[in-house]
C-alpha atoms as a PDB file:
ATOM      1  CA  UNK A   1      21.785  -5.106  -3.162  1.00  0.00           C
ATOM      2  CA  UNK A   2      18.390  -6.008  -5.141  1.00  0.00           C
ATOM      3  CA  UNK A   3      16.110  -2.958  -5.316  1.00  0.00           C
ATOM      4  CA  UNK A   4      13.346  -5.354  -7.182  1.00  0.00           C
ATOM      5  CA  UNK A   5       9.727  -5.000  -5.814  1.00  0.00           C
ATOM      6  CA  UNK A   6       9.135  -2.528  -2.750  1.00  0.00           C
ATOM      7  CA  UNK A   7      11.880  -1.750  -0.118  1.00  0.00           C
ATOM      8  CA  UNK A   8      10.442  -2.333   3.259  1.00  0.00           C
ATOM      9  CA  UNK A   9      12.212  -0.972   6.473  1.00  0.00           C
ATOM     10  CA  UNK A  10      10.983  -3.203   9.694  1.00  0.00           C
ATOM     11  CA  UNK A  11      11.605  -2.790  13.012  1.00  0.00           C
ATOM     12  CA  UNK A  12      11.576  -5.342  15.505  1.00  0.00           C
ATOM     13  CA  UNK A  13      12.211  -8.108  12.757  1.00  0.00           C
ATOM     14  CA  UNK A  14      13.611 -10.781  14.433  1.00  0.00           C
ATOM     15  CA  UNK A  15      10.107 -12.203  16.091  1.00  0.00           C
ATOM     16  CA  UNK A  16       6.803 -12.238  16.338  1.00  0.00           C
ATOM     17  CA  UNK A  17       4.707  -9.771  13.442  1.00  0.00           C
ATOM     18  CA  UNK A  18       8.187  -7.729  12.216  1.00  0.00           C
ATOM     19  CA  UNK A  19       9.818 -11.618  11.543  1.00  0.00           C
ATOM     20  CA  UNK A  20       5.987 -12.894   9.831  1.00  0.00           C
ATOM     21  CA  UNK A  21       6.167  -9.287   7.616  1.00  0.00           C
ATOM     22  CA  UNK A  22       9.507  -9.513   6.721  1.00  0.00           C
ATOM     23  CA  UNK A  23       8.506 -12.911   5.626  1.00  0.00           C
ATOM     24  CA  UNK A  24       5.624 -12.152   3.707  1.00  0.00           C
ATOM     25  CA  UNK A  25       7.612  -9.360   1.567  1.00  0.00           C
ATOM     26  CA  UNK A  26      10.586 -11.283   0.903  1.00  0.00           C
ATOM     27  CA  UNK A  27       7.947 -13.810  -0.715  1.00  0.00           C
ATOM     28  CA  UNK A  28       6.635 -11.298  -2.611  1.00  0.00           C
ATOM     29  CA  UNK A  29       9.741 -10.667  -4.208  1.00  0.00           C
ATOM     30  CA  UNK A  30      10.768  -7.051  -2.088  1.00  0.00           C
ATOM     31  CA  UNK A  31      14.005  -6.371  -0.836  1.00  0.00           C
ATOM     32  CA  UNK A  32      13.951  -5.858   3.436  1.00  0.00           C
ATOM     33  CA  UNK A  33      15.904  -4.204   5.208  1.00  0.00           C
ATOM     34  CA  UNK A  34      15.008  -5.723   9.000  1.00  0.00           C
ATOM     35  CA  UNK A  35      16.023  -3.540  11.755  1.00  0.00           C
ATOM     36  CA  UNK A  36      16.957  -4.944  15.695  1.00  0.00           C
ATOM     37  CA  UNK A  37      18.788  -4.502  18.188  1.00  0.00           C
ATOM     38  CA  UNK A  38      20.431  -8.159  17.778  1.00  0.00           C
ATOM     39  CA  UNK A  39      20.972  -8.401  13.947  1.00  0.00           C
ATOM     40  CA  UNK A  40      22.750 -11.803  14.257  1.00  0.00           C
ATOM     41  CA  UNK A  41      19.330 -12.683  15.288  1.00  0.00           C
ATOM     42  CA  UNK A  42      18.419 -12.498  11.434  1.00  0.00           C
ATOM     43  CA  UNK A  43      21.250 -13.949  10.042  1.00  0.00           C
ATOM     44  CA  UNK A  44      19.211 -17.119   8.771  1.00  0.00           C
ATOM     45  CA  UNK A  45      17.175 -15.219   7.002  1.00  0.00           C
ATOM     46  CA  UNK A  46      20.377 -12.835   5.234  1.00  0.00           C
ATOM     47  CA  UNK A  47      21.036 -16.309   4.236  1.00  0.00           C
ATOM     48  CA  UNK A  48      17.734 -17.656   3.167  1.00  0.00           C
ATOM     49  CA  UNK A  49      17.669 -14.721   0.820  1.00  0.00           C
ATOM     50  CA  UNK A  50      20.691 -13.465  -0.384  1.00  0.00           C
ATOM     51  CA  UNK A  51      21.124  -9.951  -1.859  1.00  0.00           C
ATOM     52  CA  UNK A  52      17.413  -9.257  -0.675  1.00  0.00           C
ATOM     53  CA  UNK A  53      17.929  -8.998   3.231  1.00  0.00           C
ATOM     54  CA  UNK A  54      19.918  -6.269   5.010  1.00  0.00           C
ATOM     55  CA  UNK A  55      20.323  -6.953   8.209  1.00  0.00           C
ATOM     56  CA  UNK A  56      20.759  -3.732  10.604  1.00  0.00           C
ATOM     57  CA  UNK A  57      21.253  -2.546  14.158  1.00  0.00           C
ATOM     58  CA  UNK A  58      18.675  -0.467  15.362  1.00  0.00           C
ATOM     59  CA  UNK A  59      17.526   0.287  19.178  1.00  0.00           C
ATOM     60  CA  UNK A  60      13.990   2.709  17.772  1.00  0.00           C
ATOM     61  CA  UNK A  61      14.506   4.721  21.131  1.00  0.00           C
ATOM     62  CA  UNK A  62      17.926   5.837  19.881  1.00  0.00           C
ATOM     63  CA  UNK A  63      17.135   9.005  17.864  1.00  0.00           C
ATOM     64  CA  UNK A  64      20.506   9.470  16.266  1.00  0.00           C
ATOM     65  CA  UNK A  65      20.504   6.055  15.177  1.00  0.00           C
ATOM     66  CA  UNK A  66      16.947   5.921  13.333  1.00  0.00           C
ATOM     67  CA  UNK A  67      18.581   9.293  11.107  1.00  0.00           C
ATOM     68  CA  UNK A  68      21.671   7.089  10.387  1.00  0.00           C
ATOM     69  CA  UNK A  69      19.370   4.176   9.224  1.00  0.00           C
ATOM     70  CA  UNK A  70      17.405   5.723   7.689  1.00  0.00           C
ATOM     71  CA  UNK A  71      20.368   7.701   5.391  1.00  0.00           C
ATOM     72  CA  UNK A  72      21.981   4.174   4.536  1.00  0.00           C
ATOM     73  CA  UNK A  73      18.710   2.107   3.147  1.00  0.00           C
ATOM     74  CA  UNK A  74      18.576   5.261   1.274  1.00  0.00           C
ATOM     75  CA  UNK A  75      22.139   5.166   0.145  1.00  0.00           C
ATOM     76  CA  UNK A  76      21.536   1.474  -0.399  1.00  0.00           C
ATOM     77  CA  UNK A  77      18.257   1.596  -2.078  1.00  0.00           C
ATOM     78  CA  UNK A  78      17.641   4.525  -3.539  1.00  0.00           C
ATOM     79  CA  UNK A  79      14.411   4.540  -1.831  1.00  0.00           C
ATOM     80  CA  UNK A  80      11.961   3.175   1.020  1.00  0.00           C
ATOM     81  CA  UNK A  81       8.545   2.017   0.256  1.00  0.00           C
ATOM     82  CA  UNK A  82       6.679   0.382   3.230  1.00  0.00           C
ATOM     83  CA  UNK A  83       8.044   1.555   7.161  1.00  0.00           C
ATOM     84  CA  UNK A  84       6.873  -0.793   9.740  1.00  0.00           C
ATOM     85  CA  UNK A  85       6.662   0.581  12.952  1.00  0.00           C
ATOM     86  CA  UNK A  86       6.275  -2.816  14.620  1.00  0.00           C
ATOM     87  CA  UNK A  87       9.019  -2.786  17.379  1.00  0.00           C
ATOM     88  CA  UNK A  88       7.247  -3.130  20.853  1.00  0.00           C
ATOM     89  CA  UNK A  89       6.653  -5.423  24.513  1.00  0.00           C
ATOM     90  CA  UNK A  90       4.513  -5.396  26.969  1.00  0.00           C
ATOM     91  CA  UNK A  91       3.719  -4.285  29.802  1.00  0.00           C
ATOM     92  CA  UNK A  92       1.282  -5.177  32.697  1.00  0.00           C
ATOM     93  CA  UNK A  93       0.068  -3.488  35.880  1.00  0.00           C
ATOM     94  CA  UNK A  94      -2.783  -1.382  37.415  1.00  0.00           C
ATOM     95  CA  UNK A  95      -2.433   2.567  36.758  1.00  0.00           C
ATOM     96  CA  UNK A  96      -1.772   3.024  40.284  1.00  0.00           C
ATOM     97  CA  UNK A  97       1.226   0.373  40.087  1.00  0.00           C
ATOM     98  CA  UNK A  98       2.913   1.474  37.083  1.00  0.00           C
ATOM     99  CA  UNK A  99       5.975   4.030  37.796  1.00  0.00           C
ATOM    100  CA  UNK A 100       6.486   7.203  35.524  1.00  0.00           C
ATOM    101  CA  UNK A 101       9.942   5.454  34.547  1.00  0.00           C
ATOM    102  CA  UNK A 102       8.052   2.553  32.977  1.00  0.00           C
ATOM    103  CA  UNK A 103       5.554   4.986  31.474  1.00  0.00           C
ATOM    104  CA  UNK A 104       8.140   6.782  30.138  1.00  0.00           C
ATOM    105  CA  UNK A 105      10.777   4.083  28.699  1.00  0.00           C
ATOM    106  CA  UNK A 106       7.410   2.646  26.906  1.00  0.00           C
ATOM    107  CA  UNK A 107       6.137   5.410  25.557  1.00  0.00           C
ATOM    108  CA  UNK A 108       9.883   5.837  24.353  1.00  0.00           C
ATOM    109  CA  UNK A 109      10.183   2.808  22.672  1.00  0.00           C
ATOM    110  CA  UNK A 110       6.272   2.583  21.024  1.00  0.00           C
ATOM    111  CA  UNK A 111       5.168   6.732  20.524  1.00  0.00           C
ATOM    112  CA  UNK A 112       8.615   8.772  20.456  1.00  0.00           C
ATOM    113  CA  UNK A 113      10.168   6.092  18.470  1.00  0.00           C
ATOM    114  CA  UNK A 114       7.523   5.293  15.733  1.00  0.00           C
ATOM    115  CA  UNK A 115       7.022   9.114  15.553  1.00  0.00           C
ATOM    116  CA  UNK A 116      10.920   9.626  14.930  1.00  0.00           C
ATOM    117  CA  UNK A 117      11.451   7.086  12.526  1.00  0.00           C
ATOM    118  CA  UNK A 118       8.192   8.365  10.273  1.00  0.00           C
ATOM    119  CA  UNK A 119       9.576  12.023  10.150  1.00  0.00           C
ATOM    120  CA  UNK A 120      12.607  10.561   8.934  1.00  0.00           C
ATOM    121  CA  UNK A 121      11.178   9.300   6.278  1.00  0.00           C
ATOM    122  CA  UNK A 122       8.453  11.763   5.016  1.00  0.00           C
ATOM    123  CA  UNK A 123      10.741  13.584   3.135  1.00  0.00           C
ATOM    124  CA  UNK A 124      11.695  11.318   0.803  1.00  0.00           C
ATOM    125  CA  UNK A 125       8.007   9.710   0.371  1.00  0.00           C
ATOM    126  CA  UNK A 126       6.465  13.092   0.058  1.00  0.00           C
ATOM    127  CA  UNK A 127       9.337  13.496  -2.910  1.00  0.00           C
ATOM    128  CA  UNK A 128       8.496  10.584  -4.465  1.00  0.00           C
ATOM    129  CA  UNK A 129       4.650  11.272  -3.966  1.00  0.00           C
ATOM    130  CA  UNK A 130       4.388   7.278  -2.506  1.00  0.00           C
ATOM    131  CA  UNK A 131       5.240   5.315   0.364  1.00  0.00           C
ATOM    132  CA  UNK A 132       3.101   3.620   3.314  1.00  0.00           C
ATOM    133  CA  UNK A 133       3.663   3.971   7.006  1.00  0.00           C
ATOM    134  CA  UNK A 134       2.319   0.866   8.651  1.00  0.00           C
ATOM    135  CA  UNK A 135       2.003   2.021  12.424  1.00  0.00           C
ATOM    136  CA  UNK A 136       1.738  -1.803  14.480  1.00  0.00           C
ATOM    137  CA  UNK A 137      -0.472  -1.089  17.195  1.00  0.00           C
ATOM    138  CA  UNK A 138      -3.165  -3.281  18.854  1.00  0.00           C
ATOM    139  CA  UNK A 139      -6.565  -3.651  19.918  1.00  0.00           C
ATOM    140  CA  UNK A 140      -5.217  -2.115  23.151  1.00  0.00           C
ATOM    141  CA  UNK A 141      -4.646   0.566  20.919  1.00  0.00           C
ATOM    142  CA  UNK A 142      -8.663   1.209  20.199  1.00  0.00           C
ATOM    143  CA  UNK A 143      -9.803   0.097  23.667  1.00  0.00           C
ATOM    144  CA  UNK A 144      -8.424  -1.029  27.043  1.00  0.00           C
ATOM    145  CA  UNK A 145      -9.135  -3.000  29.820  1.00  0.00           C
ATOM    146  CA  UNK A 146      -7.370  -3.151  33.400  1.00  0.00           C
ATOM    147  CA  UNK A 147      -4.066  -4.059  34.036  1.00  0.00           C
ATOM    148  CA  UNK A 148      -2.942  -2.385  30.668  1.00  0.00           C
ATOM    149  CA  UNK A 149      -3.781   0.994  31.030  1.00  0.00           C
ATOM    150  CA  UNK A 150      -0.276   2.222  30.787  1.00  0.00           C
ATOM    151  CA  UNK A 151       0.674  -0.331  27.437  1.00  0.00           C
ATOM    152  CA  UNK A 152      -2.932   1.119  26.106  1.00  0.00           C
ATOM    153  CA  UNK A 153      -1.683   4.480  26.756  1.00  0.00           C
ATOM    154  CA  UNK A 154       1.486   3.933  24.457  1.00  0.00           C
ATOM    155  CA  UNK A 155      -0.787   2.755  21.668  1.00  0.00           C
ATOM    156  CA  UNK A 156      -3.878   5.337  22.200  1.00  0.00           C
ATOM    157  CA  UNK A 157      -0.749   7.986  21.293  1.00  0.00           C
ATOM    158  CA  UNK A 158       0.926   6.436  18.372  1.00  0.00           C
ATOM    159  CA  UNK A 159      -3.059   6.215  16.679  1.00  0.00           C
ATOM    160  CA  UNK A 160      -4.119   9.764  17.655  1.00  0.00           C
ATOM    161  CA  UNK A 161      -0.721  10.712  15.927  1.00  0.00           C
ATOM    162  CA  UNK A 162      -1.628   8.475  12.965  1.00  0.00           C
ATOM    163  CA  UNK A 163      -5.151   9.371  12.047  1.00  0.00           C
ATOM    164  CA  UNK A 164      -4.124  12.908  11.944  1.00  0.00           C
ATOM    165  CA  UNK A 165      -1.585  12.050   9.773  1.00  0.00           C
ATOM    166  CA  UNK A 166      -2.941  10.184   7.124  1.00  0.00           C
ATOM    167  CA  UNK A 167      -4.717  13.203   6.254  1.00  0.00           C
ATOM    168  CA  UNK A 168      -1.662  14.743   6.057  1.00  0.00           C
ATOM    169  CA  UNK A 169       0.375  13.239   3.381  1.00  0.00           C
ATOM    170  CA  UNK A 170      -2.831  12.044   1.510  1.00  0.00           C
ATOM    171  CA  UNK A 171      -2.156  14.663  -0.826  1.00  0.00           C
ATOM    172  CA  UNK A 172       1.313  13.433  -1.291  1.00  0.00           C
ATOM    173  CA  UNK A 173       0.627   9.878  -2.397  1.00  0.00           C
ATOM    174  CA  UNK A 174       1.684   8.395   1.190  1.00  0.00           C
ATOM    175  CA  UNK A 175      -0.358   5.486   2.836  1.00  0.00           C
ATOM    176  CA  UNK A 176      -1.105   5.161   6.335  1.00  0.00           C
ATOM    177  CA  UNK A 177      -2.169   2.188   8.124  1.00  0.00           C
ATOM    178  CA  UNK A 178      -2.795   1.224  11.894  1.00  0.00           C
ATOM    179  CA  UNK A 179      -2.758  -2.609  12.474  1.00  0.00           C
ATOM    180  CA  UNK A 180      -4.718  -3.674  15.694  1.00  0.00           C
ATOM    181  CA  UNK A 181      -3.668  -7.580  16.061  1.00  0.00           C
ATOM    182  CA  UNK A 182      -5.933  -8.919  18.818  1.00  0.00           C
ATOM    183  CA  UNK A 183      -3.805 -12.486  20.981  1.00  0.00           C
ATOM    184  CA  UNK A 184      -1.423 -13.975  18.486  1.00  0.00           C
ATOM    185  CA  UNK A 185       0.965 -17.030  18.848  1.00  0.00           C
ATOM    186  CA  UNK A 186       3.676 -14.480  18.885  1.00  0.00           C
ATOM    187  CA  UNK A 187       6.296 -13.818  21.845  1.00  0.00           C
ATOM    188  CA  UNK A 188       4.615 -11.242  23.019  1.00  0.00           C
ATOM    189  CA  UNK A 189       3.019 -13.222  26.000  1.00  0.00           C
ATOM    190  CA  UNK A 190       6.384 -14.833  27.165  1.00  0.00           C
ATOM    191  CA  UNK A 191       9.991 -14.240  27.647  1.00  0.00           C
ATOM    192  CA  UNK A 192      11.116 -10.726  27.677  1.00  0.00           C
ATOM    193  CA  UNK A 193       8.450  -9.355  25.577  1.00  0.00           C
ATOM    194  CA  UNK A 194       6.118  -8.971  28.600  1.00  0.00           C
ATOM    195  CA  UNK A 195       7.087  -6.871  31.539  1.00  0.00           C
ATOM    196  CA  UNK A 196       4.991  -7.004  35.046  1.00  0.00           C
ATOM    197  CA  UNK A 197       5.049  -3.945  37.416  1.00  0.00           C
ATOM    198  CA  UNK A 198       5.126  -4.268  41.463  1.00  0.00           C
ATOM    199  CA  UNK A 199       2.045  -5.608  42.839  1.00  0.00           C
ATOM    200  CA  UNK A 200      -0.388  -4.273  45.258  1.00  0.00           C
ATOM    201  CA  UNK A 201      -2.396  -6.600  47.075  1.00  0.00           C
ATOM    202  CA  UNK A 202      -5.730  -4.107  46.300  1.00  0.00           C
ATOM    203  CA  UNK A 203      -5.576  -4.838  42.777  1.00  0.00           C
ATOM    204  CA  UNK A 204      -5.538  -8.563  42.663  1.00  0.00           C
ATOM    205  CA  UNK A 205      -9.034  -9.107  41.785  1.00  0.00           C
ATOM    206  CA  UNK A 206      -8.881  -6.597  38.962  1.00  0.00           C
ATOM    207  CA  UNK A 207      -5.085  -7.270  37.368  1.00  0.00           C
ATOM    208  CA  UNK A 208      -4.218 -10.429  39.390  1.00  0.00           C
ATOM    209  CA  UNK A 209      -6.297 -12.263  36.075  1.00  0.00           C
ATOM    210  CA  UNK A 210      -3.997 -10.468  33.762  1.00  0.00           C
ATOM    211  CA  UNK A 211      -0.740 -11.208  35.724  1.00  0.00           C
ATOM    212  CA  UNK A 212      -1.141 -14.921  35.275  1.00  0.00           C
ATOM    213  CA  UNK A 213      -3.846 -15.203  31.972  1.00  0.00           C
ATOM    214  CA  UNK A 214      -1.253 -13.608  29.513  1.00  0.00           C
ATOM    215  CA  UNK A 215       1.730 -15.640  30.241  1.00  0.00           C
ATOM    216  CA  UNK A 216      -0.293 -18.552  30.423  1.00  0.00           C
ATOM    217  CA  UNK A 217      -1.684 -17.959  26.774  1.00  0.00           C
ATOM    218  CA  UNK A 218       1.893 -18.119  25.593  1.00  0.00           C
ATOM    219  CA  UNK A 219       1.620 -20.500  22.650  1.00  0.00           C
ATOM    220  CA  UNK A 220      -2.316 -20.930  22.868  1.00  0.00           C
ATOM    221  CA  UNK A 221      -3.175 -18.020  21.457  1.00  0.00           C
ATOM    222  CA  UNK A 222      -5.651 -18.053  18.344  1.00  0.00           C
ATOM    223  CA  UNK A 223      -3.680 -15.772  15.883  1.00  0.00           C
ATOM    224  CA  UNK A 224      -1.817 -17.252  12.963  1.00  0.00           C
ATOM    225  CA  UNK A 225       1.447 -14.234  12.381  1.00  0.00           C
ATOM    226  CA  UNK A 226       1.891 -15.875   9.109  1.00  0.00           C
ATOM    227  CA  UNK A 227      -2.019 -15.264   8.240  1.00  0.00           C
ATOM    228  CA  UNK A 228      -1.622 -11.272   9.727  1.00  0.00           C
ATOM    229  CA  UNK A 229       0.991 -10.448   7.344  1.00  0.00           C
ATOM    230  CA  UNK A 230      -0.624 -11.727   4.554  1.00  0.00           C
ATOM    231  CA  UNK A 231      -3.527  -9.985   5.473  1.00  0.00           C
ATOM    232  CA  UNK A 232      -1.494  -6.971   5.589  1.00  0.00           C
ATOM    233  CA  UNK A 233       0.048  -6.811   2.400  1.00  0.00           C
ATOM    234  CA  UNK A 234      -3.597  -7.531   1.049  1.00  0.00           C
ATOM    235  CA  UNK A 235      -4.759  -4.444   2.861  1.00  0.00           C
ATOM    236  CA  UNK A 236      -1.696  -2.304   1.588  1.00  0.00           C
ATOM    237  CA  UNK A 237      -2.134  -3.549  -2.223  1.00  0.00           C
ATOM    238  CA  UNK A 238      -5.947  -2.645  -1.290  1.00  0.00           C
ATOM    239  CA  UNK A 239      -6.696   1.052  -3.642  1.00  0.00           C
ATOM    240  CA  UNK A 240      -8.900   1.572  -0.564  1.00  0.00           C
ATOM    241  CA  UNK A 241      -6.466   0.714   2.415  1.00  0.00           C
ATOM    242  CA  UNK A 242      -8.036   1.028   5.379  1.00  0.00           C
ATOM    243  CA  UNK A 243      -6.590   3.558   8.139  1.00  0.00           C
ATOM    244  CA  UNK A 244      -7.265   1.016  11.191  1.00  0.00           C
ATOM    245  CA  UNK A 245      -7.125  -3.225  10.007  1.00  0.00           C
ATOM    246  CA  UNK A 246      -8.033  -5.275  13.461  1.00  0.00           C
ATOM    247  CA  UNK A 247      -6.465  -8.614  12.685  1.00  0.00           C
ATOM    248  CA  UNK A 248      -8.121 -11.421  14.374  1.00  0.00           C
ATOM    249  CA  UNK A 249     -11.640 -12.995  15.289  1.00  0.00           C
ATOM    250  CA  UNK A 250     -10.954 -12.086  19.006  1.00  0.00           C
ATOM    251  CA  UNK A 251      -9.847  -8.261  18.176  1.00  0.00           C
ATOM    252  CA  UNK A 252     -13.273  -8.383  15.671  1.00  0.00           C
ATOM    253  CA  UNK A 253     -15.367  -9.175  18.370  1.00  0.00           C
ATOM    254  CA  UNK A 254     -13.524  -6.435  20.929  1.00  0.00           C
ATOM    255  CA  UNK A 255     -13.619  -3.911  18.277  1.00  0.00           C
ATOM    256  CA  UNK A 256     -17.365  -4.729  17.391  1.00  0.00           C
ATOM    257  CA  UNK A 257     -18.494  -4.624  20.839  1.00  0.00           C
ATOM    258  CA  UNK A 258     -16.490  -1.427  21.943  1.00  0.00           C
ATOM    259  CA  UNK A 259     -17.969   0.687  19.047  1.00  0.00           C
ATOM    260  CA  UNK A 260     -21.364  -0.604  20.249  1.00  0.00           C
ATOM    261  CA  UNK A 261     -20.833   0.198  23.576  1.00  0.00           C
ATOM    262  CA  UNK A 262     -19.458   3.950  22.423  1.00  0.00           C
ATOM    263  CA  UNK A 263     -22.570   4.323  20.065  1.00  0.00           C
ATOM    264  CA  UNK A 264     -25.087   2.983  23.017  1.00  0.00           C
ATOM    265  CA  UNK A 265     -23.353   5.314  25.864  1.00  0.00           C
ATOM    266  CA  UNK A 266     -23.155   8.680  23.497  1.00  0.00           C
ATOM    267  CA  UNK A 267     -26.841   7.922  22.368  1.00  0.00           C
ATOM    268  CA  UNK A 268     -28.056   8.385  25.784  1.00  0.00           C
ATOM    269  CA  UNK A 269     -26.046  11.498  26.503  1.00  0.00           C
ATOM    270  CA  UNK A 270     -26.282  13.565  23.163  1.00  0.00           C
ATOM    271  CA  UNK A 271     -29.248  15.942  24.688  1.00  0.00           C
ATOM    272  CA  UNK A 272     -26.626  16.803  27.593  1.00  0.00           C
ATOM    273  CA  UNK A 273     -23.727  16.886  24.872  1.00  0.00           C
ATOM    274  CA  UNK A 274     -25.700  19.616  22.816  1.00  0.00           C
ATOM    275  CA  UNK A 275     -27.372  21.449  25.539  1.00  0.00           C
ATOM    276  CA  UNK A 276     -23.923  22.861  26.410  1.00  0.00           C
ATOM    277  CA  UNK A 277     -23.723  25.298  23.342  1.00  0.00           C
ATOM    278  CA  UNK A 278     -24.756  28.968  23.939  1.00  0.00           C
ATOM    279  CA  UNK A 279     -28.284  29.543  23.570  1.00  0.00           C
ATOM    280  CA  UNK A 280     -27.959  32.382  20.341  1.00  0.00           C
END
């Protein structure tokens, strides 16, 4: 296959971000190899771009399977540039309502996962001394709100894992980025991309808004995918990449107003904070 440009490995690549990335690259001239668990899904864009698309099966909570993928785009390629760690859903319901088997199967599928496929590829970046590891989060990721305490969760992980390693591999060349996209016309809201816990009656003030406000934004929503990929490869070509890129004017206002909020709240408790020290 064509090893021109960069070789970008995506997961989750036939929708939403992973489909708008793999999109992006491909017209930037770089060879993709788009990972899912429905390949056929992709077989347009195989088509569309022939020699430059390699379609392959890949479930990210299947450990065995990332090592296997990860050995072929090398036999393929030679090499892997850009990892996208963008395969993900949703999932909504009070703390109290979510079960430790949907806690669990999520953080499979957006911590273990992510975290599996990047030590699978460290080795060869940190030979090569380049590579970037784009970790697709959310703004849920730098902040939460109810009813998504448990998706939050998931995300809160896979960036504490992230910011302490991109001062890792620094030294080796290697990139990391955390994209926080805030609502985008993606399927995220609808179909099987969302998941709903068992309701409780007590929280349907608090999450009842949530139950029914998401899937109604399906298709309303004010982010353009097309517009976050570009802005991603503009952040990655960057020489100063940022380590966290909030896409979106709703996820710029969240973010904005959170790290207020922080700044505010530990402002009027830093005597109390420092007071605890021993007094030497």
């Amino acid at each position: 296959m064509n090893t021109d440009g960069r070789v970008w490995l995506i997961t989750g690549a036939t929708s939403g971000f992973g489909r708008a990335i793999a999109e992006a690259a491909l017209a930037a001239g770089d060879t993709v190899v788009a990972a899912a668990r429905r390949p056929q899904a992709l077989a347009d864009l195989v088509e569309r771009y022939p020699g430059r698309v390699n379609a392959v099966a890949l479930d990210v909570t299947d450990q065995p399977g990332i090592a296997d993928v990860v050995a072929d785009v090398l036999l393929w390629h030679g090499r892997i540039d850009v990892l996208v760690n963008n395969a993900g859903r949703g999932l909504v319901g009070a703390v109290e309502e979510t079960t430790d088997r949907e806690l669990r199967d999520l953080m499979d599928l957006h911590f273990f996962g992510p975290a599996a496929l990047t030590r699978a590829v460290l080795p060869h970046m940190r030979a090569r001394k380049s590579g970037v590891i784009v970790q697709m989060t959310s703004q849920g990721g730098r902040l939460s709100f109810p009813g998504v305490g448990g998706y939050s969760a998931t995300k809160f992980a896979l960036e504490g894992l992230s910011e302490a390693l991109a001062q890792e591999v620094a030294p080796f060349g290697v990139k990391v980025m955390i994209v926080e996209p805030g609502a985008f016309r993606t399927s995220f809201a609808g179909g099987g991309a969302l998941q709903m816990t068992a309701e409780m009656p007590e929280y349907a003030d608090t999450v009842g808004q949530v139950r029914t406000g998401l899937p109604d934004s399906d298709g309303k929503q004010p982010g353009d995918p097309a517009k976050a990929a570009a802005a991603i490869l503009t952040a990655l070509e960057a020489d100063d990449t940022p380590l966290r890129l909030p896409l979106g004017s709703d996820a710029a206002e969240a973010v904005a107003a959170s790290l207020d909020g922080l700044q505010k709240e530990f402002a009027a408790w830093e005597s109390l904070t420092r007071s605890t020290d021993f007094d030497e």
